[in-house]
N, C-alpha and C. Protein backbone atom coordinates (compact mmCIF):
# COMPACT_ATOMS: atom_id res chain seq x y z
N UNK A 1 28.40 17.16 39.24
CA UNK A 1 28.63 16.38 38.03
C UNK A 1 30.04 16.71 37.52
N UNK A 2 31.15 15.63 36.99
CA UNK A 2 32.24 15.73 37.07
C UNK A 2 32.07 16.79 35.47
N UNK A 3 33.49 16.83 35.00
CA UNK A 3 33.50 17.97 33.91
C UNK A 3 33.70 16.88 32.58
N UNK A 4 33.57 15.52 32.76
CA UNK A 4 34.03 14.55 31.70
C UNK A 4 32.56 13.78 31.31
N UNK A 5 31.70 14.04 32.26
CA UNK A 5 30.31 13.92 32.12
C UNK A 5 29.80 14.63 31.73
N UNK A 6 29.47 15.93 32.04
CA UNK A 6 29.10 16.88 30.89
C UNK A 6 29.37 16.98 29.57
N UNK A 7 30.51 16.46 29.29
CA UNK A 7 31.51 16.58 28.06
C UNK A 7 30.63 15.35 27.18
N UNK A 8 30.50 14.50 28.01
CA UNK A 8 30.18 13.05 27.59
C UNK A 8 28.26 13.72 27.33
N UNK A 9 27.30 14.49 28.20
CA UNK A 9 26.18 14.45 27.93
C UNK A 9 25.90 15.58 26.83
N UNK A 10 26.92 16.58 26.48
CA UNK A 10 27.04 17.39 25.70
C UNK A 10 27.07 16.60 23.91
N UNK A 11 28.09 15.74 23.98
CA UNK A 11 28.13 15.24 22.95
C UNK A 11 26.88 14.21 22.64
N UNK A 12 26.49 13.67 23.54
CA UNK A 12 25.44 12.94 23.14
C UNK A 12 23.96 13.66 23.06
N UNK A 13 24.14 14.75 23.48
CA UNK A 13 23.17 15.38 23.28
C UNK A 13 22.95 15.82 21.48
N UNK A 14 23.81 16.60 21.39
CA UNK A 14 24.43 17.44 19.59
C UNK A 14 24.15 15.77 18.70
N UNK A 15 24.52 14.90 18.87
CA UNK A 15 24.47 13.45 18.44
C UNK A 15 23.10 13.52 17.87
N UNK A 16 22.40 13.01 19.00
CA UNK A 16 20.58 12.98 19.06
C UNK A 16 20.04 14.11 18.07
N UNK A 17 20.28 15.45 18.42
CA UNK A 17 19.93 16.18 17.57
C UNK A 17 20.36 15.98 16.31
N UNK A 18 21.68 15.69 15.97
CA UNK A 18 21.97 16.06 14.64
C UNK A 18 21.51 14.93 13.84
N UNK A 19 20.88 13.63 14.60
CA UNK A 19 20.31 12.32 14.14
C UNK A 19 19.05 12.51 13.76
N UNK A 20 18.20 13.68 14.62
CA UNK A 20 16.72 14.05 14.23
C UNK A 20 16.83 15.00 13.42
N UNK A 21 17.20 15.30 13.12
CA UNK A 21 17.58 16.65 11.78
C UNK A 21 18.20 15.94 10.52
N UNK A 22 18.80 15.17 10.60
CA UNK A 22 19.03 14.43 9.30
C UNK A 22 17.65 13.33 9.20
N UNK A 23 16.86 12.72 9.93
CA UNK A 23 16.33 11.80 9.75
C UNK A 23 14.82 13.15 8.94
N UNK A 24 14.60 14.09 9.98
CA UNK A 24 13.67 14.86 9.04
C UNK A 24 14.09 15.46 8.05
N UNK A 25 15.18 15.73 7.54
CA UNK A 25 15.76 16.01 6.10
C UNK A 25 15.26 14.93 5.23
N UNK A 26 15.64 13.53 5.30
CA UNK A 26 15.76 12.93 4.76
C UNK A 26 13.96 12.06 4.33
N UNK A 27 13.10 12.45 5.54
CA UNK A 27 11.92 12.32 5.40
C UNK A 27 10.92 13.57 4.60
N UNK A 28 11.74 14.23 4.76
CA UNK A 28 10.83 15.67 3.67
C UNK A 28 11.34 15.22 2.58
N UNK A 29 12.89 15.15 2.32
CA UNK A 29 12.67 15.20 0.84
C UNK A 29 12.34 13.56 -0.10
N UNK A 30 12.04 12.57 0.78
CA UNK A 30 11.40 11.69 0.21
C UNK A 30 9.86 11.70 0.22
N UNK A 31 9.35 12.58 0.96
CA UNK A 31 7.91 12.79 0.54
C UNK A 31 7.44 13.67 -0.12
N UNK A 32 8.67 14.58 -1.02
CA UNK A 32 8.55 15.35 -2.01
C UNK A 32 8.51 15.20 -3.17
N UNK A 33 8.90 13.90 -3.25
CA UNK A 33 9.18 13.06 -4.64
C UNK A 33 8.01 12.02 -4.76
N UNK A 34 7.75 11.63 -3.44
CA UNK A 34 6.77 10.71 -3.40
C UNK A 34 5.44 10.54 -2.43
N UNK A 35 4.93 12.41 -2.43
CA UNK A 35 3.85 12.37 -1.68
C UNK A 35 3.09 11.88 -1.33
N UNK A 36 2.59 11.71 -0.24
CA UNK A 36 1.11 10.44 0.24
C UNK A 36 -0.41 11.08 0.25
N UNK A 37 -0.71 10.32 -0.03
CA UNK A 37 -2.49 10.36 -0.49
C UNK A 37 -3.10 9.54 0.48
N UNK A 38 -4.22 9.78 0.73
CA UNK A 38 -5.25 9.02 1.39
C UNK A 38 -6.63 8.96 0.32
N UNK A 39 -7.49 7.85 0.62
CA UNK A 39 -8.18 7.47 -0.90
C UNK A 39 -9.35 6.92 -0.45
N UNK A 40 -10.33 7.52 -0.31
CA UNK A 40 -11.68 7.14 0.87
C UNK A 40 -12.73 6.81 -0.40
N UNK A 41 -13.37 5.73 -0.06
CA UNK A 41 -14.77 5.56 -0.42
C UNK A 41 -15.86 5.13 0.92
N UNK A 42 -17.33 5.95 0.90
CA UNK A 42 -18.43 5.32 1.61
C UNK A 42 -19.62 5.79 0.86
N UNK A 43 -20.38 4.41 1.07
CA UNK A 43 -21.85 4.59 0.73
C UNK A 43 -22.33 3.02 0.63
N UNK A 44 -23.29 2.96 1.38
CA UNK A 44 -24.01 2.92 2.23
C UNK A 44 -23.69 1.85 3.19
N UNK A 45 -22.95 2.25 3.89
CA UNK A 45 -22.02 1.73 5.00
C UNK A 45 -21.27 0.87 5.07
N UNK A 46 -20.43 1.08 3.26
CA UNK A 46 -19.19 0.75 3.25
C UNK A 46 -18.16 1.69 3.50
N UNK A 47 -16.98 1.53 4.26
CA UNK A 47 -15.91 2.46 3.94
C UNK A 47 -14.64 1.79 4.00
N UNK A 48 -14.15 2.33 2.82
CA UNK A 48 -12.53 1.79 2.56
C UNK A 48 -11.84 2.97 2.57
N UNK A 49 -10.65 2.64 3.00
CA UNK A 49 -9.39 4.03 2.87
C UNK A 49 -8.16 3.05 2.45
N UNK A 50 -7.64 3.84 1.22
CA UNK A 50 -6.37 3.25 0.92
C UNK A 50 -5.35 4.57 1.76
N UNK A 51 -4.27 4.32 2.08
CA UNK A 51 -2.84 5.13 2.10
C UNK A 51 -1.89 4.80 1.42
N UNK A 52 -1.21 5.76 0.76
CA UNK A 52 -0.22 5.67 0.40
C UNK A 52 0.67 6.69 -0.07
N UNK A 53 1.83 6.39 -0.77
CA UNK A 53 2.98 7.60 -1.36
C UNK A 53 3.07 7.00 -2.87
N UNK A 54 3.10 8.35 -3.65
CA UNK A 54 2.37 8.52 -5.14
C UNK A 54 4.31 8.76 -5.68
N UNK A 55 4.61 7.63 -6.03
CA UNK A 55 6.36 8.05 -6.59
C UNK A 55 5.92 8.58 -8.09
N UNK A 56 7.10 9.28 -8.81
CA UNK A 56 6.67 9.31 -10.01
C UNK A 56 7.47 9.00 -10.85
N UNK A 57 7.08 8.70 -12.50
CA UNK A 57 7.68 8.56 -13.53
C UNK A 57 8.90 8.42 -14.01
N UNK A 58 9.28 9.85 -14.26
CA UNK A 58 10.12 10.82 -14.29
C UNK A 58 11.23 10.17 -15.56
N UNK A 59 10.69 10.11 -16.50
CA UNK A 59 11.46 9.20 -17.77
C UNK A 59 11.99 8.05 -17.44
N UNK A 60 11.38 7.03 -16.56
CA UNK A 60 12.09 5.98 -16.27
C UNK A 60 11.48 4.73 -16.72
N UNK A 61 11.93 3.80 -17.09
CA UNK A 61 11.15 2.51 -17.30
C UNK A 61 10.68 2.19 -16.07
N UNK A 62 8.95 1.66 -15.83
CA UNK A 62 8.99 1.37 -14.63
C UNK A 62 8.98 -0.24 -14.46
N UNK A 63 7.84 -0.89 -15.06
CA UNK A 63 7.63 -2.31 -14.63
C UNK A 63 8.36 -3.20 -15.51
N UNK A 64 9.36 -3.95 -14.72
CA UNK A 64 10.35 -4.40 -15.48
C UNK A 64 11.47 -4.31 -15.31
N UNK A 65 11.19 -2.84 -14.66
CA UNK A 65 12.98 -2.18 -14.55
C UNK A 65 13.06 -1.69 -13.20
N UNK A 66 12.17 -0.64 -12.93
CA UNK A 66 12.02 0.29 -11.71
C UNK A 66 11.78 -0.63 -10.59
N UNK A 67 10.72 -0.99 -10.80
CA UNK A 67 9.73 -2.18 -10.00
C UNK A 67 10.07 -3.52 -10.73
N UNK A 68 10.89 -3.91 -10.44
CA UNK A 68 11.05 -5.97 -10.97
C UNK A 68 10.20 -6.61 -11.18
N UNK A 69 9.69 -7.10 -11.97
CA UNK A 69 8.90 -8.38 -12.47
C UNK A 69 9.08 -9.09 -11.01
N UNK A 70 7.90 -9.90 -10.56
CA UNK A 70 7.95 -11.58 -10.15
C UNK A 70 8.67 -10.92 -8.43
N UNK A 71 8.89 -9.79 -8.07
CA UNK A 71 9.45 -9.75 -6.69
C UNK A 71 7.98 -8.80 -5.85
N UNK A 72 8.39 -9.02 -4.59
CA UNK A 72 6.90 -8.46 -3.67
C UNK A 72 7.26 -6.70 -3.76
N UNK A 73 6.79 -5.69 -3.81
CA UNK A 73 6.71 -4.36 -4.34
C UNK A 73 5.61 -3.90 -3.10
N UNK A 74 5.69 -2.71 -3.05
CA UNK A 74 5.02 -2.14 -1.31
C UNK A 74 3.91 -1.04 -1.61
N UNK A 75 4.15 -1.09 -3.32
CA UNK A 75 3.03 -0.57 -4.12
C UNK A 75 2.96 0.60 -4.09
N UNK A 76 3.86 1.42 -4.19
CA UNK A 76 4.01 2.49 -3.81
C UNK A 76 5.40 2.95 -3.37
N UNK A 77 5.53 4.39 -2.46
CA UNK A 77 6.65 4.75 -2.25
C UNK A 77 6.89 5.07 -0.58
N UNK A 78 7.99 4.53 0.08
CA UNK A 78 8.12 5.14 1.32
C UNK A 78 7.55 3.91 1.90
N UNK A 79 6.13 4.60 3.01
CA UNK A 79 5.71 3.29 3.79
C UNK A 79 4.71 2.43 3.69
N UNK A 80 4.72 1.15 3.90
CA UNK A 80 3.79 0.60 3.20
C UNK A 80 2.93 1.03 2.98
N UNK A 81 1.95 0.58 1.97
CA UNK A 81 0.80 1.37 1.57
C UNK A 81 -0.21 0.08 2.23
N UNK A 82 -1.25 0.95 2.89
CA UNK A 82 -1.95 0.30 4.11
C UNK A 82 -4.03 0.40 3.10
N UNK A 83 -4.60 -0.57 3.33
CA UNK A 83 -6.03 -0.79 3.12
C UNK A 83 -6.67 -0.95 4.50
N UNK A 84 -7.76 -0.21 4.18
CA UNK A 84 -8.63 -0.53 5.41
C UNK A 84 -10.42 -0.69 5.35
N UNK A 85 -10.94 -1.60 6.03
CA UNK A 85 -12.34 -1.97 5.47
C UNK A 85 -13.15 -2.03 6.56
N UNK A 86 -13.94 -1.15 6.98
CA UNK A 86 -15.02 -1.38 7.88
C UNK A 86 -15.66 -2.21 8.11
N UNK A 87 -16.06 -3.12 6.97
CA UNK A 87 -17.04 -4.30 6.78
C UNK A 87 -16.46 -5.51 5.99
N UNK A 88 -16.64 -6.45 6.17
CA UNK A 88 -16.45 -7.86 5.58
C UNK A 88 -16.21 -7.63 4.44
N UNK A 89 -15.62 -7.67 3.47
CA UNK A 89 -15.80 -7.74 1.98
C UNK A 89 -15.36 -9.06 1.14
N UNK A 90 -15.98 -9.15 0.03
CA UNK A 90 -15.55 -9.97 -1.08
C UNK A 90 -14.86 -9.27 -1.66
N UNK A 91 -13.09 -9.85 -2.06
CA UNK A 91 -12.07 -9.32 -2.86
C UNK A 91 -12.27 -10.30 -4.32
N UNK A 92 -12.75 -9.79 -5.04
CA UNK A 92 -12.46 -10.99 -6.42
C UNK A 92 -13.02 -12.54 -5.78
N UNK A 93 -14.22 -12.18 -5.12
CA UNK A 93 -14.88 -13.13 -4.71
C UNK A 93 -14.54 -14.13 -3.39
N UNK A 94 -13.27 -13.73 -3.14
CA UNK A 94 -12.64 -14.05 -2.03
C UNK A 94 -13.17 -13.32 -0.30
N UNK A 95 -13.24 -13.25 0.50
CA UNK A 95 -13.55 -13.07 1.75
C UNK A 95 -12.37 -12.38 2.50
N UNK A 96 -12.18 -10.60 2.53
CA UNK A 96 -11.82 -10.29 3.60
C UNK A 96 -12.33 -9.46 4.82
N UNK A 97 -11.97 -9.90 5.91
CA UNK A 97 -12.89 -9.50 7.00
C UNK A 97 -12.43 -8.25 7.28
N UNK A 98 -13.36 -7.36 7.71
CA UNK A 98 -13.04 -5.86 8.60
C UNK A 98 -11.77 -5.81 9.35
N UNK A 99 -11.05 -4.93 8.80
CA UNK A 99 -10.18 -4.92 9.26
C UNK A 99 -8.97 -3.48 8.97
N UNK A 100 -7.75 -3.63 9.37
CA UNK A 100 -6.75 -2.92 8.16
C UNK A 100 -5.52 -3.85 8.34
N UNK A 101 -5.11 -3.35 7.09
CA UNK A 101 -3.92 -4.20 6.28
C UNK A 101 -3.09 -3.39 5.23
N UNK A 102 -2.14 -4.37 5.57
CA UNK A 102 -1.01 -3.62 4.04
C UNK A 102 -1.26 -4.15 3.11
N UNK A 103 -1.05 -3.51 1.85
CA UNK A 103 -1.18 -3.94 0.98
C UNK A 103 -0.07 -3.90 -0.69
N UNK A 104 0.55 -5.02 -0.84
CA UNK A 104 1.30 -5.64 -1.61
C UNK A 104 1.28 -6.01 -2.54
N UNK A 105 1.84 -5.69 -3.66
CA UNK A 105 1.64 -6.62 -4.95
C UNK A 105 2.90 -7.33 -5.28
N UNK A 106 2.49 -8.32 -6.63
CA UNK A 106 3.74 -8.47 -7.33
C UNK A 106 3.84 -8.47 -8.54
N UNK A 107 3.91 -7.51 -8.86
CA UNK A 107 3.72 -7.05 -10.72
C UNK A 107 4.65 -8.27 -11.75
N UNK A 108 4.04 -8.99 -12.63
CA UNK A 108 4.24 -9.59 -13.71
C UNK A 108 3.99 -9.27 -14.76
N UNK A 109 4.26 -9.48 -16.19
CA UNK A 109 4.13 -9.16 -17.31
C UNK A 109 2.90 -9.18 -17.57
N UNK A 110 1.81 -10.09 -17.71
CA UNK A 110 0.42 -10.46 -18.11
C UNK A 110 -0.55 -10.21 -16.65
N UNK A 111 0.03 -10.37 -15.11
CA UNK A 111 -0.86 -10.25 -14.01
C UNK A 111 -0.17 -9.79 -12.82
N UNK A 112 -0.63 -9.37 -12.22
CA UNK A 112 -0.10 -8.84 -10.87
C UNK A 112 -0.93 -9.87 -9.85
N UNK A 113 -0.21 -10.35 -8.64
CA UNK A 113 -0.55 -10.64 -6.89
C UNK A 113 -0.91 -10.00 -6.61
N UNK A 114 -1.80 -9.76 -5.72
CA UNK A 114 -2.39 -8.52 -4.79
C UNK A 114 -2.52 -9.22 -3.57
N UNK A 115 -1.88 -8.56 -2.49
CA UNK A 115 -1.37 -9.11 -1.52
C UNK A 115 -2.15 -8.04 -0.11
N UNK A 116 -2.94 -9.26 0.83
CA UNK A 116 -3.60 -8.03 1.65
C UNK A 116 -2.94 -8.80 3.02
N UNK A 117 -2.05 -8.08 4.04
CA UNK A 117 -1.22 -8.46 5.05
C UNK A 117 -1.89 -8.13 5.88
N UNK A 118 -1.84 -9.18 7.57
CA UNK A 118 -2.83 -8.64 8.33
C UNK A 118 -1.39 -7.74 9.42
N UNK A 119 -0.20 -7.64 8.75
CA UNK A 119 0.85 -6.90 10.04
C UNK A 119 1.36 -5.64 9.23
N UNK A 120 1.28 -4.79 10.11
CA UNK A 120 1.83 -2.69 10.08
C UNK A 120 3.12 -3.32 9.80
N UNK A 121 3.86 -2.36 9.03
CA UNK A 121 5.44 -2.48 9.12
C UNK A 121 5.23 -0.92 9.23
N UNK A 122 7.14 -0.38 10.10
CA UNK A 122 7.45 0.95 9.91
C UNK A 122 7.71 1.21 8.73
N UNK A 123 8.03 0.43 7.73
CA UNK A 123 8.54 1.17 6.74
C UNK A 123 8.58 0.07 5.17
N UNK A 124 8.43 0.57 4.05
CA UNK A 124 7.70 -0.64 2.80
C UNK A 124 8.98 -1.69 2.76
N UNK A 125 10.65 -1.10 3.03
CA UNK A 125 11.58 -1.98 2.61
C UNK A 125 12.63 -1.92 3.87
N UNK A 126 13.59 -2.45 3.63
CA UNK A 126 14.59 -2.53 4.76
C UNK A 126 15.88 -1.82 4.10
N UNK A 127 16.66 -1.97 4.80
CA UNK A 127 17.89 -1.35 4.49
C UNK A 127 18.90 -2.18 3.48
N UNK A 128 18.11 -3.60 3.01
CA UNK A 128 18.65 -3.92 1.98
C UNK A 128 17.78 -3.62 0.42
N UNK A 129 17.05 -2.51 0.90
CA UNK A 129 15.77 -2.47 0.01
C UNK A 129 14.54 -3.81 -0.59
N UNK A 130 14.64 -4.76 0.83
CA UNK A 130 13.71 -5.77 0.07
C UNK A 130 12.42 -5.52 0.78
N UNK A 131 11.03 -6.14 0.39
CA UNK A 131 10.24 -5.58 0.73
C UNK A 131 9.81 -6.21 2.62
N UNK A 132 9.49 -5.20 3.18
CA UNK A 132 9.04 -6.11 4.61
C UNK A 132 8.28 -7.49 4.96
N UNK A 133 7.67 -7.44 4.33
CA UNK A 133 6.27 -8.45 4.45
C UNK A 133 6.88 -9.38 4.52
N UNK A 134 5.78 -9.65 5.59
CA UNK A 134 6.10 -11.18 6.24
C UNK A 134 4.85 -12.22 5.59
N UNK A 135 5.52 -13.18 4.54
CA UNK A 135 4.09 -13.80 4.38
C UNK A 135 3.29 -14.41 5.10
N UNK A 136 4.05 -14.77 6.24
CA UNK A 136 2.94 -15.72 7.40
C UNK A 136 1.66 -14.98 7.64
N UNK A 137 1.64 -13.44 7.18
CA UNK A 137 0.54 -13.01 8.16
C UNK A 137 -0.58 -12.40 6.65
N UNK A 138 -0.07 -13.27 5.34
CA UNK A 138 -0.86 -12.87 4.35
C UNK A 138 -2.51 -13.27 4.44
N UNK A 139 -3.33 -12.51 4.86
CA UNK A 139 -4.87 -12.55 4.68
C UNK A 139 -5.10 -13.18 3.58
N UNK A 140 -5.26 -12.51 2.15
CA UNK A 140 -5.29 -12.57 1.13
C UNK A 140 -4.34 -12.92 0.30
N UNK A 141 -4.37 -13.78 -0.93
CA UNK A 141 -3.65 -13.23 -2.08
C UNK A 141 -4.62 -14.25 -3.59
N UNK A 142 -4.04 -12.43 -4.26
CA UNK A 142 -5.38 -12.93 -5.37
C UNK A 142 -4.37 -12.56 -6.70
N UNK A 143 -4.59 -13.14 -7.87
CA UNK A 143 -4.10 -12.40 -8.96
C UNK A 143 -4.80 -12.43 -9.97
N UNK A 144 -4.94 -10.96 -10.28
CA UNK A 144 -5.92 -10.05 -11.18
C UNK A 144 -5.13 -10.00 -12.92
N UNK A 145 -5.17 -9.73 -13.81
CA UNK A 145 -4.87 -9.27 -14.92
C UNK A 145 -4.57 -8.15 -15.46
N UNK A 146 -3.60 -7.95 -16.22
CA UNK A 146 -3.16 -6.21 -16.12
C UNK A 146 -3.57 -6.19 -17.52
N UNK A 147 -4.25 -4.43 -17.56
CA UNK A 147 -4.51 -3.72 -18.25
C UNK A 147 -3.67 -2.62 -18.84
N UNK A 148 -3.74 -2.64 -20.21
CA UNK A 148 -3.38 -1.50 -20.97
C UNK A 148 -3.39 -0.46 -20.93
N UNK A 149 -2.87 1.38 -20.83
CA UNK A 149 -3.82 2.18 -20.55
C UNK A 149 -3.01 2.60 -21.51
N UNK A 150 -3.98 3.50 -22.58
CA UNK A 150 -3.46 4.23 -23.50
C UNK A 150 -2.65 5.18 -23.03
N UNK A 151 -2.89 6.08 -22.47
CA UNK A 151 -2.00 7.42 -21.66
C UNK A 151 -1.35 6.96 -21.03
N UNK A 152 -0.23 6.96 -20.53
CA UNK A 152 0.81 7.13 -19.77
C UNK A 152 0.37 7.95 -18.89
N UNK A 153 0.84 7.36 -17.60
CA UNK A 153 0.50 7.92 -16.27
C UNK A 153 1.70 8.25 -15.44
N UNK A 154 1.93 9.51 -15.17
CA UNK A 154 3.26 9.93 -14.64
C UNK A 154 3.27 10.40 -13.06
N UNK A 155 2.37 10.12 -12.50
CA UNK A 155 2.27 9.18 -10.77
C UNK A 155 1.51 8.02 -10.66
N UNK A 156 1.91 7.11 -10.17
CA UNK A 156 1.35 5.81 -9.56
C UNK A 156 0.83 6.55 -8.87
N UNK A 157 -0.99 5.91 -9.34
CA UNK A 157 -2.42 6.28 -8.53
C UNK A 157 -3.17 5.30 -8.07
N UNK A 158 -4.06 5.12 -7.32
CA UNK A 158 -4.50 4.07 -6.50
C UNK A 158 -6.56 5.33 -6.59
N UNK A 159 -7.22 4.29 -7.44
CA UNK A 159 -8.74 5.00 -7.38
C UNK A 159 -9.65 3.82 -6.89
N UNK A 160 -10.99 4.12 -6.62
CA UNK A 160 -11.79 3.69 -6.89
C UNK A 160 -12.87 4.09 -7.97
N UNK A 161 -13.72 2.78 -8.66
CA UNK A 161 -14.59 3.08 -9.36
C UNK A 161 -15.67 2.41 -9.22
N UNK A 162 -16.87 2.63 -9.17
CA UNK A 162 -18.16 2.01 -8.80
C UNK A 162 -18.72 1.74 -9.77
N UNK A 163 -19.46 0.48 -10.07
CA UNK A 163 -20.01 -0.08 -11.39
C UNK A 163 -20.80 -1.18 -10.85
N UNK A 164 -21.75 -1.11 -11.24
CA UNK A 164 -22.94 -2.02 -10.80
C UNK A 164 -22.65 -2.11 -9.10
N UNK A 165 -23.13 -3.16 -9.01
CA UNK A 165 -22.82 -3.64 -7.17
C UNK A 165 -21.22 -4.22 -6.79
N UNK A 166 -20.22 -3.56 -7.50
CA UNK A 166 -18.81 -3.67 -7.25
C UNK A 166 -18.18 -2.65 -7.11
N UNK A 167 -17.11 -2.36 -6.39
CA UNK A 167 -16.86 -0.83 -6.73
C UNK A 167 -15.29 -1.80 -6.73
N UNK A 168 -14.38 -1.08 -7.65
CA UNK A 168 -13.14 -1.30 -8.16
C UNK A 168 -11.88 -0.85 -7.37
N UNK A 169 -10.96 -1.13 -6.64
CA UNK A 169 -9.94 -0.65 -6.21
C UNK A 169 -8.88 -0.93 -7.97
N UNK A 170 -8.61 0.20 -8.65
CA UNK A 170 -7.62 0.76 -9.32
C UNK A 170 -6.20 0.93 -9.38
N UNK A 171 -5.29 0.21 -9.49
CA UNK A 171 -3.54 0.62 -9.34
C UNK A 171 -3.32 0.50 -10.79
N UNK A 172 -2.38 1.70 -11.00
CA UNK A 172 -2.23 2.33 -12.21
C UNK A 172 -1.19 3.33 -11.90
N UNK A 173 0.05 3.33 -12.94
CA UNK A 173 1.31 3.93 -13.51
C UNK A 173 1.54 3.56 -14.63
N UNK A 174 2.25 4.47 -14.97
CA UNK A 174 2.98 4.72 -16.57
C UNK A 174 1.58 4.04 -17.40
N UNK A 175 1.74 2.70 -18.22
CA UNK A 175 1.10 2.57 -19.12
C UNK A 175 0.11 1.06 -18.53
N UNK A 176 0.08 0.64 -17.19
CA UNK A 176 -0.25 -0.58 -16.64
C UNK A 176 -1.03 -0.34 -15.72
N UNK A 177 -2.37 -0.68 -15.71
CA UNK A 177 -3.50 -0.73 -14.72
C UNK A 177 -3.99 -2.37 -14.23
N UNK A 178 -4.43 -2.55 -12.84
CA UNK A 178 -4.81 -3.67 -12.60
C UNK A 178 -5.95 -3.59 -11.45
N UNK A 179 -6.95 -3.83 -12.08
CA UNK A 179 -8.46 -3.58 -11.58
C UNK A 179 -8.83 -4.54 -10.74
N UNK A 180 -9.14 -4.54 -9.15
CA UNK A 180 -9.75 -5.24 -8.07
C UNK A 180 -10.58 -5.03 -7.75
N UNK A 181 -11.71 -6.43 -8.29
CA UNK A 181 -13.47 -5.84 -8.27
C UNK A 181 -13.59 -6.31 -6.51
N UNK A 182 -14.34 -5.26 -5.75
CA UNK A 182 -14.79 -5.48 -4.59
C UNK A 182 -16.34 -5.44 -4.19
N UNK A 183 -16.93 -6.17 -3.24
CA UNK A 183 -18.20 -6.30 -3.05
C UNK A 183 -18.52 -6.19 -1.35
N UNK A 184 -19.35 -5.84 -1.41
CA UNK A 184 -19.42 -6.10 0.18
C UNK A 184 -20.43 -7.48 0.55
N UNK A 185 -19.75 -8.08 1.52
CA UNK A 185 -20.32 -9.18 1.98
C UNK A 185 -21.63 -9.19 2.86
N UNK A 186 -22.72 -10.13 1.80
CA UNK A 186 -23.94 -9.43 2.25
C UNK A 186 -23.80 -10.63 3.47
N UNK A 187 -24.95 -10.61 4.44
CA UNK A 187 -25.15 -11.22 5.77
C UNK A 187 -26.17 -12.70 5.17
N UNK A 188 -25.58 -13.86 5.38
CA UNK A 188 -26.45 -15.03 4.89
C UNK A 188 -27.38 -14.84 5.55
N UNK A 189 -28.35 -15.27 4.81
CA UNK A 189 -29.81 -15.17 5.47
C UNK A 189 -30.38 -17.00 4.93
N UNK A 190 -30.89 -17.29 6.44
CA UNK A 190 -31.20 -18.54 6.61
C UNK A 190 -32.45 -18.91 6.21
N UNK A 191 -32.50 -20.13 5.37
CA UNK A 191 -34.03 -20.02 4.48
C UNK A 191 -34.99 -21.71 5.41
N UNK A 192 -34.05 -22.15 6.61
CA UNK A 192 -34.58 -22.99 7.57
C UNK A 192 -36.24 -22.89 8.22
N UNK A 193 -37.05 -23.40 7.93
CA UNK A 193 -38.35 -23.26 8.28
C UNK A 193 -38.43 -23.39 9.96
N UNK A 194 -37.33 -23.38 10.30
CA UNK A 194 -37.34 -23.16 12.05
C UNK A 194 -37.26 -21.82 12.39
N UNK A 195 -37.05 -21.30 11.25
CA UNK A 195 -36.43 -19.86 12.12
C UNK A 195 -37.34 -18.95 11.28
């Protein structure tokens, strides 16, 4: 091997490295600011898992300012924040099938979009910071009504809550909550005197 090739695989070597060492720099300390959660509900053979990265507060205006009114938001921080459903469900009475998906909003003053995508992205935005999503591959989209919350909430949290035969997917920061009643889709049962 000549001595201008080495020279040449030397440098591209130090390159590579010094590209994976900044890229994990730069991935620790954005998941330090905006750690990820995983968010499980089951019973009785439902199961949902949300993912996501919990950004925070940190004296800032958020909806309005942080997060824009009226633009698509990745609901979270880092990479998209992903839903997943074992079983058929009714979203706000709507029909989504078993599956996983990203999941999107678009925060407005009085209501938020809730946006359920049937395509993975690597990552919630691009390098012009807009959000990935491709709408062609939108499953869903529903819009819910935002809620008040007395306390101020200083991480964007993502819960569930169970209440009667619905259990609630929860998104909530600073002072704005927006509640998605979910059901599971029971199996039609045929009332045909043939069968």
């Amino acid at each position: 091997m000549s001595r201008n090739t080495k020279l040449i695989l030397k440098i591209g070597g130090a390159i590579i490295f010094i590209g994976l060492l900044v890229g994990f720099v730069l991935r620790y300390t954005t998941k330090a600011h905006s750690p990820e959660d995983t968010l499980t509900y089951q019973k009785k053979g439902l199961e949902l898992e949300v993912f996501y990265n919990r950004p925070y507060k940190k004296e800032r205006e958020i909806f309005g300012n942080l997060v824009p009114y009226n633009e698509v938001w990745r609901t979270g921080a880092n990479e998209a924040t992903t839903f997943e459903t074992n079983k058929d469900i009714l979203v706000d009475g709507s029909e989504l099938k078993a599956g996983k998906y990203t999941l999107w909003t678009i925060p407005m003053a009085d209501s938020w979009k809730v946006i359920f995508n049937s395509k993975m992205y690597p990552w919630g935005i691009n390098l012009d910071e807009e959000a990935y999503r491709d709408p062609r591959f939108d499953s869903l989209v529903l819009e819910r009504p935002v809620e008040e919350i007395d306390t101020s909430l200083e991480q964007f949290t993502i819960l569930f809550e169970e209440k009667g035969e619905f259990v609630s997917m929860i998104l909530a920061w600073d002072n704005t909550s927006v509640r998605v009643p979910i059901k599971k889709e029971e199996a039609q049962i045929s009332t045909s005197p043939d069968q």
